[in-house]
Protein backbone atom coordinates (compact mmCIF):
# COMPACT_ATOMS: atom_id res chain seq x y z
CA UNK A 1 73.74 134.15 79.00
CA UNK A 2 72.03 131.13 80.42
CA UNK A 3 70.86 129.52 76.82
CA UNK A 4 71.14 125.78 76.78
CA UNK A 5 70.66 123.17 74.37
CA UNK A 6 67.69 122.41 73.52
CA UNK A 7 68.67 118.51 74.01
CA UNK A 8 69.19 118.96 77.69
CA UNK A 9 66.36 119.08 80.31
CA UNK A 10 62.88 120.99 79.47
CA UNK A 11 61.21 122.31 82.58
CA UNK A 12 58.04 123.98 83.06
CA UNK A 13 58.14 127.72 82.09
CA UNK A 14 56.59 128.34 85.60
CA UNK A 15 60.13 127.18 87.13
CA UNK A 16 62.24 128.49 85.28
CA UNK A 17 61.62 132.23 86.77
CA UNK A 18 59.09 133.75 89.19
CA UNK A 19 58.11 137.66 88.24
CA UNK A 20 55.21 139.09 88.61
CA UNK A 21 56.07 141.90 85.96
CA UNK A 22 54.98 138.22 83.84
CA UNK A 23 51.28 137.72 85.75
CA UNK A 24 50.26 140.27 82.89
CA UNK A 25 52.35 140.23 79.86
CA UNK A 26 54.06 137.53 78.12
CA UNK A 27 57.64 139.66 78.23
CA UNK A 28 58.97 141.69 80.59
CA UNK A 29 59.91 145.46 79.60
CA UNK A 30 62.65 145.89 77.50
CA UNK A 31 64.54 144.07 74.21
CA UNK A 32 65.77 140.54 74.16
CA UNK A 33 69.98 140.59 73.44
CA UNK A 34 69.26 136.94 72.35
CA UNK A 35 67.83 133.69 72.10
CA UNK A 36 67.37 130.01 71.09
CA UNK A 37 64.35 128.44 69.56
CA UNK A 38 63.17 124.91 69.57
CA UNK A 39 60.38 122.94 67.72
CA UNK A 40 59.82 119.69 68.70
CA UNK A 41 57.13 117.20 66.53
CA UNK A 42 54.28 115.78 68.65
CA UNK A 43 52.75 112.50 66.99
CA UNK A 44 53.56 112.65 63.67
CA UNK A 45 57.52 112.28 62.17
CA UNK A 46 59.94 111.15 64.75
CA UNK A 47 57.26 111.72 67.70
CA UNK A 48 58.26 114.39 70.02
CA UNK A 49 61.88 114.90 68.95
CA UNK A 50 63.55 117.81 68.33
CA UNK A 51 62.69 119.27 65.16
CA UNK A 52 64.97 122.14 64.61
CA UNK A 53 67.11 124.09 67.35
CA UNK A 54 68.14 127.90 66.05
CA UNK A 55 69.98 130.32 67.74
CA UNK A 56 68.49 134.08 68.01
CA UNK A 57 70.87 137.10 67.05
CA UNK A 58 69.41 140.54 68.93
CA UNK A 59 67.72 141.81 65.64
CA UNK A 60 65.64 138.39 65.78
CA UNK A 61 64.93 138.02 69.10
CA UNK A 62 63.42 141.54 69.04
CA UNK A 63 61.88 140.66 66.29
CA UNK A 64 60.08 137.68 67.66
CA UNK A 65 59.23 139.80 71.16
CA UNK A 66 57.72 142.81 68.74
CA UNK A 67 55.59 140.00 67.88
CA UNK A 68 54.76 138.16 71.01
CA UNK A 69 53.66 142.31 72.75
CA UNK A 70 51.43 142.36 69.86
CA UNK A 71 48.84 139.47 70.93
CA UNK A 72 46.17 140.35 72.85
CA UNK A 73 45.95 139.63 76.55
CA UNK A 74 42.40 138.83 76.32
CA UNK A 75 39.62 136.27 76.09
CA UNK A 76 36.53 136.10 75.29
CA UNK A 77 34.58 134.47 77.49
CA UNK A 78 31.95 131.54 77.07
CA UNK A 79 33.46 131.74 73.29
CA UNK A 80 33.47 128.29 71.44
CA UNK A 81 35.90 127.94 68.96
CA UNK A 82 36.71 125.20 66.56
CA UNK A 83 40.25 124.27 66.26
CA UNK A 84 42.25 122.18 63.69
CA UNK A 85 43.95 119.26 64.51
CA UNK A 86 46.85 119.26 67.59
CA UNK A 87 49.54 116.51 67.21
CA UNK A 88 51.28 118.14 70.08
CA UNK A 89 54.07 119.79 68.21
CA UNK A 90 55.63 122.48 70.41
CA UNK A 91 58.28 125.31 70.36
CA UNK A 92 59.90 126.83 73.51
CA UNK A 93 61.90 129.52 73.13
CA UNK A 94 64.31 131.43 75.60
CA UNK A 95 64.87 134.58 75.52
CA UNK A 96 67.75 136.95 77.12
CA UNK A 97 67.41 140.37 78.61
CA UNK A 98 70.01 142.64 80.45
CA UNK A 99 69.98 142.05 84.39
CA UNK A 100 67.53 139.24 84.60
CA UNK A 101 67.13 135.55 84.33
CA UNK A 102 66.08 134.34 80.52
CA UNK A 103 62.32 133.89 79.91
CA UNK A 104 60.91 131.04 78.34
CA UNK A 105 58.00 131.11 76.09
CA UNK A 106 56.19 127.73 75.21
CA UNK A 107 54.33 127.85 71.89
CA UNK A 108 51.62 125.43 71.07
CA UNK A 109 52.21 125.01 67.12
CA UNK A 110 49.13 122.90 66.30
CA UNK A 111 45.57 122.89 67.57
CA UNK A 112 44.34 126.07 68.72
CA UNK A 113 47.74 127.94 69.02
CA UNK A 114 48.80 129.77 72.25
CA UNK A 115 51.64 130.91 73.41
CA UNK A 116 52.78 130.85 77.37
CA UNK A 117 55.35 131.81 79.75
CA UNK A 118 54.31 129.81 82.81
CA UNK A 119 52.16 132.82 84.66
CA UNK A 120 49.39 133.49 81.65
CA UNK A 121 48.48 132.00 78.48
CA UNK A 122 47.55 133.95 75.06
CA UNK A 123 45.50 132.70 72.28
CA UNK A 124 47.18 133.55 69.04
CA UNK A 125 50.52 132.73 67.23
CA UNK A 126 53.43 134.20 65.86
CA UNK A 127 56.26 133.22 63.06
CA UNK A 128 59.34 131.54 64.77
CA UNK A 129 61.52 131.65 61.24
């Protein structure tokens, strides 16, 4: 598997793989094998360093994309919404599937939480321990 350390370089989810099986879901078909997980503080503690880095066995990973299938893909539109305070704190995640390139997920942690993987965004949040 691809999985690198979270210290190295931390591209945009949109680079790191181009499927359009993503333009309407936030994981492809299929279970994860594996993964690795990294929160990173925004402003507050040790300002954008990483946090925590934790390696994903299979039952986790699958765990975490059970999770991630069961946000909505929807919006609703000229909604306003009041959201609690965003430091920029952050968790990307890569995840590993049979036959394919990994796919990233990038979690916004504070604020009004979303998760994306570079082709859509979903409101909405899920447990990463």
């Amino acid at each position: 598997s691809p999985l690198a350390s979270a210290e190295g370089d931390v591209s945009s989810p949109a680079t790191s793989h181009a499927d359009a099986e993503l333009n309407g879901a936030l994981l492809p078909r299929g279970e994860p094998t594996a993964g690795l997980s990294c929160r990173y503080n925004g402003f507050n503690g040790n300002r954008f360093a990483l946090e925590e880095q934790r390696r994903l066995t299979e039952t986790a990973a699958s765990s975490l994309a059970t999770a991630v299938r069961a946000l909505p893909v929807t919006h609703v539109d000229g909604e306003e919404r009041n959201c609690p305070m965003d430091d920029g704190g952050i968790a990307l995640v890569a995840l590993s599937y049979p036959g394919r390139a990994d796919v990233d997920l990038w979690l916004h942690t504070t604020g009004c939480s979303s998760i994306s993987n570079g082709h859509i965004l979903v409101e909405g949040s899920v447990p990463l321990s």
